[in-house]
C-alpha atoms as a PDB file:
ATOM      1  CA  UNK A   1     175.631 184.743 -88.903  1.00  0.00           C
ATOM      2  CA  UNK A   2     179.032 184.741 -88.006  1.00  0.00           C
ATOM      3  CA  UNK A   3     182.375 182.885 -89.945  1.00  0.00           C
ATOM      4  CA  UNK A   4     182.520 181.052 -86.838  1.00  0.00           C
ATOM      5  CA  UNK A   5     179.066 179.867 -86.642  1.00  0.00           C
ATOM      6  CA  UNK A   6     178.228 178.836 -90.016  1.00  0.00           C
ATOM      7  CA  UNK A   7     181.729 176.871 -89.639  1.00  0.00           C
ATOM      8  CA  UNK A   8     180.549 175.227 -86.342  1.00  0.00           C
ATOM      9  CA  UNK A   9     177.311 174.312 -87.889  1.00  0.00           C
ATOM     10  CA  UNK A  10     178.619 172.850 -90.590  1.00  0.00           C
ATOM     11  CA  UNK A  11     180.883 171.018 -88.794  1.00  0.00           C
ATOM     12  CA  UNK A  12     178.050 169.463 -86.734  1.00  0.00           C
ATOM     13  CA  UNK A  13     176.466 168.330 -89.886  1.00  0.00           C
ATOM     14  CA  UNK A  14     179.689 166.814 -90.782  1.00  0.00           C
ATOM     15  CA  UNK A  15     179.473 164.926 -87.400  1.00  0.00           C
ATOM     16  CA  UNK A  16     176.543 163.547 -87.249  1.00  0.00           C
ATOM     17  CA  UNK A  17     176.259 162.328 -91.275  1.00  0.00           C
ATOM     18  CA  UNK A  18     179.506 160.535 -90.905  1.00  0.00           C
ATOM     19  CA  UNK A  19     179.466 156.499 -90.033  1.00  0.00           C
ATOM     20  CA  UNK A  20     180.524 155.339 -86.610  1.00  0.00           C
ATOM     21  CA  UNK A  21     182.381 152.586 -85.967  1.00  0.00           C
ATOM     22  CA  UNK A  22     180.029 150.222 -84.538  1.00  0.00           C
ATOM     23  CA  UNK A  23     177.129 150.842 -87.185  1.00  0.00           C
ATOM     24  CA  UNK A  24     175.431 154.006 -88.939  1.00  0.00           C
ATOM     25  CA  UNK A  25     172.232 154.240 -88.505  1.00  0.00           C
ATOM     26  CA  UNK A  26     171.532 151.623 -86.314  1.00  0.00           C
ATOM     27  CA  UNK A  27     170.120 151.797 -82.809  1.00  0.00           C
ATOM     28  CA  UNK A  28     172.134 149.154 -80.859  1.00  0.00           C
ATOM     29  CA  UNK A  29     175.833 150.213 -82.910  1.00  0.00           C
ATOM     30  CA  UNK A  30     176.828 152.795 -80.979  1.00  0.00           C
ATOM     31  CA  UNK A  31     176.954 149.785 -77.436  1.00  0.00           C
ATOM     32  CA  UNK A  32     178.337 147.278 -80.554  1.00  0.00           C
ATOM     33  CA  UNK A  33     181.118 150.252 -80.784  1.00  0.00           C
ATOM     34  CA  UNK A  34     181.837 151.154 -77.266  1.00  0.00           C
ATOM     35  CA  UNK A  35     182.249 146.850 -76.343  1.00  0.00           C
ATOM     36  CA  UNK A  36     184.733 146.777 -79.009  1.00  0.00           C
ATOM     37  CA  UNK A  37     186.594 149.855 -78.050  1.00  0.00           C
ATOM     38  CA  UNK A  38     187.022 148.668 -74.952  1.00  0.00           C
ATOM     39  CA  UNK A  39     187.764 144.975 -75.275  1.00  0.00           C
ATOM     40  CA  UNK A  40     190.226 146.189 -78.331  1.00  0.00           C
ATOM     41  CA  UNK A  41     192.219 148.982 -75.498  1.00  0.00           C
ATOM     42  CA  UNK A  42     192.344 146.196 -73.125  1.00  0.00           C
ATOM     43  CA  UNK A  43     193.745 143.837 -75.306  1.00  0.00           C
ATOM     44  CA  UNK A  44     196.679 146.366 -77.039  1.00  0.00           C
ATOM     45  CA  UNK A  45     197.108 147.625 -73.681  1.00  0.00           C
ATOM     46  CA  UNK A  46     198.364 144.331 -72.591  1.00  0.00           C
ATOM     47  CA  UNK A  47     199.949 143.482 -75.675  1.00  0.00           C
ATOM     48  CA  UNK A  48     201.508 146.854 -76.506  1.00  0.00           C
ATOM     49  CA  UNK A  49     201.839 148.456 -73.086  1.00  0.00           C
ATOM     50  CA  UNK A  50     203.904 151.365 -74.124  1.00  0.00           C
ATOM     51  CA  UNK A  51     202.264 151.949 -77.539  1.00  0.00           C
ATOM     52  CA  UNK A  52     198.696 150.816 -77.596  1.00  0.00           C
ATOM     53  CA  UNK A  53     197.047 154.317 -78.244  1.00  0.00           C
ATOM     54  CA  UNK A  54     198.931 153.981 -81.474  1.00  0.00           C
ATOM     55  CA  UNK A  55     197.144 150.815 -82.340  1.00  0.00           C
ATOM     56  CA  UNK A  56     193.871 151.775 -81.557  1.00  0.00           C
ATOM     57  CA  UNK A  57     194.419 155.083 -83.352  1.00  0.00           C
ATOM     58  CA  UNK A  58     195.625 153.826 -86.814  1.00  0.00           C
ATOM     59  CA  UNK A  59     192.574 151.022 -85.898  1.00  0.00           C
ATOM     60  CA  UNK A  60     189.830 153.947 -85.895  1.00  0.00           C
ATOM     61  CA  UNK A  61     191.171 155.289 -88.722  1.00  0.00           C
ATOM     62  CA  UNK A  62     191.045 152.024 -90.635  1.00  0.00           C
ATOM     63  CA  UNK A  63     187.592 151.513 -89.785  1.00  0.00           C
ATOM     64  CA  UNK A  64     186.382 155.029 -90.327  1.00  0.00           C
ATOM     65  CA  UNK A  65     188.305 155.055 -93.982  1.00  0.00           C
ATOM     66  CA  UNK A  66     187.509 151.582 -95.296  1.00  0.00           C
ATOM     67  CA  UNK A  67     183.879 150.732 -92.910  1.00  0.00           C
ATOM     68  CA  UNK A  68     181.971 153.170 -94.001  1.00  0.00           C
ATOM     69  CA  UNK A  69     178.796 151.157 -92.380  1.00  0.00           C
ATOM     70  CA  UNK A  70     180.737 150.616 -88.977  1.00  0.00           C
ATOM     71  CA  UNK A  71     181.772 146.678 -87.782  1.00  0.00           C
ATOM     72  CA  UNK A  72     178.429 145.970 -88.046  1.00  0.00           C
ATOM     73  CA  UNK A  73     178.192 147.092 -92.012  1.00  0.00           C
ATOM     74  CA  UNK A  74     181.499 145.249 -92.329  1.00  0.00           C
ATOM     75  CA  UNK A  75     180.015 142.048 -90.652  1.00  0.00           C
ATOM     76  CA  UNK A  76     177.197 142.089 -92.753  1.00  0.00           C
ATOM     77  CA  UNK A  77     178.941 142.389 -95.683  1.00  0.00           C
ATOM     78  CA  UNK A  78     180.964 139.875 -95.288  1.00  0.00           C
ATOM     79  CA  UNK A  79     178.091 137.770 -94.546  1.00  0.00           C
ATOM     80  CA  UNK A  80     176.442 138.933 -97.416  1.00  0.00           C
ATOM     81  CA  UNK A  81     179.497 137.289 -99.616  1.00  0.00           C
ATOM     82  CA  UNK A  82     179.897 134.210 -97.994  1.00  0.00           C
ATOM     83  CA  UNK A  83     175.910 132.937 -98.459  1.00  0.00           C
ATOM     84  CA  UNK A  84     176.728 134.537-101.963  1.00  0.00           C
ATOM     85  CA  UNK A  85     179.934 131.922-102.403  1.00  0.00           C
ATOM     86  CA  UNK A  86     178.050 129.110-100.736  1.00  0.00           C
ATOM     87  CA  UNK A  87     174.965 129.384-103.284  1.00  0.00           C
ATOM     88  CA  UNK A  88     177.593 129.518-105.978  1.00  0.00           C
ATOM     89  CA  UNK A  89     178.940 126.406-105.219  1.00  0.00           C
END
């Protein structure tokens, strides 16, 4: 096998391990991930017209660094805390 192949293939593995934005591992976050792409573009667009790809850039990135479960993960986390804080109380 090639340099080329064994760097292609491992860059598919890469790929497909890595968490999407909308939810890893779950069946409906990939249409969770594409709404919010495209409500967030609409909205920067408007809001930002001449810089919005900048905005939704550093966005992904955010989300891919600090989401590792997606928005969904994130949303369920925080969830997660806030029964936690309310059966504290």
């Amino acid at each position: 096998m090639s340099t080329w192949a064994r760097s292609a293939s491992t860059a598919r593995r890469r790929c497909s391990s890595s968490s999407s934005s909308a939810g890893y591992g779950r069946l409906y976050g990939a249409f969770v991930g594409a709404v919010a792409y495209m409500a967030l573009s609409h909205f920067l667009a408007k809001v930002y017209p001449t810089a919005w790809q900048l905005g939704l850039g550093l966005l992904l990135v955010v989300i891919a660094l600090f989401a590792r479960n997606g928005i969904l993960g994130l949303v369920e986390n925080l969830w997660r805390r806030r029964r936690a804080a309310e059966a504290g109380r």
